[in-house]
Protein backbone atom coordinates (compact mmCIF):
# COMPACT_ATOMS: atom_id res chain seq x y z
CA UNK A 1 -10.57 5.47 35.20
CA UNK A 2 -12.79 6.08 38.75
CA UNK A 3 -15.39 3.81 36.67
CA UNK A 4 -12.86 1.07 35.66
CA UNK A 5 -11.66 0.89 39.12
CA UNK A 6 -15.13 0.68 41.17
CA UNK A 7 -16.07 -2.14 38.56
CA UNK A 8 -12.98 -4.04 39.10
CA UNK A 9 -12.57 -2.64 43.06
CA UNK A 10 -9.39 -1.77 43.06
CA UNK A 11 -8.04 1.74 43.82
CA UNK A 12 -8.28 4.60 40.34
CA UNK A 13 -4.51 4.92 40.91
CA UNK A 14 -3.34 0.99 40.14
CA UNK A 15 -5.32 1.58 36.84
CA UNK A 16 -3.66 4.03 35.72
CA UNK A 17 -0.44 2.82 34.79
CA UNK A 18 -2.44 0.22 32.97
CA UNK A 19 -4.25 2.56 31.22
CA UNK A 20 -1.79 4.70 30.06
CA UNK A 21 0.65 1.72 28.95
CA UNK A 22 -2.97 0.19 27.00
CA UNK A 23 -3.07 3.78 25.24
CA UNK A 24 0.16 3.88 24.25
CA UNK A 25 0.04 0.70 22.33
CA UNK A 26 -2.97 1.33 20.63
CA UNK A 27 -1.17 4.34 19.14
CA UNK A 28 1.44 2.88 18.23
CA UNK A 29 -1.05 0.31 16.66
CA UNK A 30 -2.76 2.69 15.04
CA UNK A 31 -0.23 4.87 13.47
CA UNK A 32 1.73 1.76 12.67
CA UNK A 33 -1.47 0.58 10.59
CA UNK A 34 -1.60 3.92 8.85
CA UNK A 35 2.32 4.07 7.67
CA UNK A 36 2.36 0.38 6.98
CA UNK A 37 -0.61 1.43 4.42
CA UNK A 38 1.10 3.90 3.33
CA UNK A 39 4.10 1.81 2.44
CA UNK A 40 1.72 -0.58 0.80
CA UNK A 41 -0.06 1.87 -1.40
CA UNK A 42 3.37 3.31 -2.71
CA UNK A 43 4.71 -0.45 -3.45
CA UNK A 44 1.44 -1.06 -5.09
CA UNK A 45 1.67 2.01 -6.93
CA UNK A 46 5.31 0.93 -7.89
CA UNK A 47 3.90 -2.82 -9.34
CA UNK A 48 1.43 -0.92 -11.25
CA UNK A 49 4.19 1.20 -12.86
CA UNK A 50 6.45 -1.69 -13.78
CA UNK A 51 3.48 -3.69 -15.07
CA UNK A 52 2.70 -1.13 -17.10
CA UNK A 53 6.40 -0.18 -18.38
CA UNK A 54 6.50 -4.28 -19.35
CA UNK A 55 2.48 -3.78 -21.13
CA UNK A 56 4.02 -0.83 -23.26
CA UNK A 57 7.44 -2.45 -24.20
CA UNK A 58 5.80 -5.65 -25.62
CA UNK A 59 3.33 -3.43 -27.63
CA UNK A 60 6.04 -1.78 -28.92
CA UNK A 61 8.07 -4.81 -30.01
CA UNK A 62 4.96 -5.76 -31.65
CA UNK A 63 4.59 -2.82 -33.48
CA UNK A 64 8.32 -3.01 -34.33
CA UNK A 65 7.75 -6.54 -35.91
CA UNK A 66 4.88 -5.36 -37.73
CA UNK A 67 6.25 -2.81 -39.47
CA UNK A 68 9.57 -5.00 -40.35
CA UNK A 69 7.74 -7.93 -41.94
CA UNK A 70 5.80 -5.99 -43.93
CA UNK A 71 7.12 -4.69 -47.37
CA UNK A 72 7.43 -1.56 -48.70
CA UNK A 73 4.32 -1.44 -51.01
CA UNK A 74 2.44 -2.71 -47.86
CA UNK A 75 3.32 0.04 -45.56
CA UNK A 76 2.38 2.81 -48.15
CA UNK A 77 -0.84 1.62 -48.32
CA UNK A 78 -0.96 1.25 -44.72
């Protein structure tokens, strides 16, 4: 702070209000980044899921037409 001040010339005291408010934000900056990434990785995780759910379904439908088109003689040699 005593080096911030003699640069500027201004007494260490009137920086540190400054300081302290500067410090503050950059926590709350910081941590904000870190939940906000944290959120994002979970919704990601969640699109993933539901992608997946939707891949699985439609190979199942497929599988389900597969088997009812074909005929009996067909599936035995299957």
């Amino acid at each position: 702070m005593a080096q911030i001040a003699s640069q500027y010339g201004v007494h260490p005291r009137a920086v540190e209000p400054m300081a302290e408010g500067c410090l503050g934000e950059l926590h709350q900056t910081i941590c904000g980044r870190a939940q906000g990434t944290k959120e994002q990785k979970v919704q990601e995780q969640k699109v993933e899921r539901i992608a997946k759910v939707g891949k699985l379904a439609a190979q199942l439908e497929w599988l389900k037409n597969l088997v009812s088109t074909r005929s009996g003689v067909e599936r035995l040699a299957w």
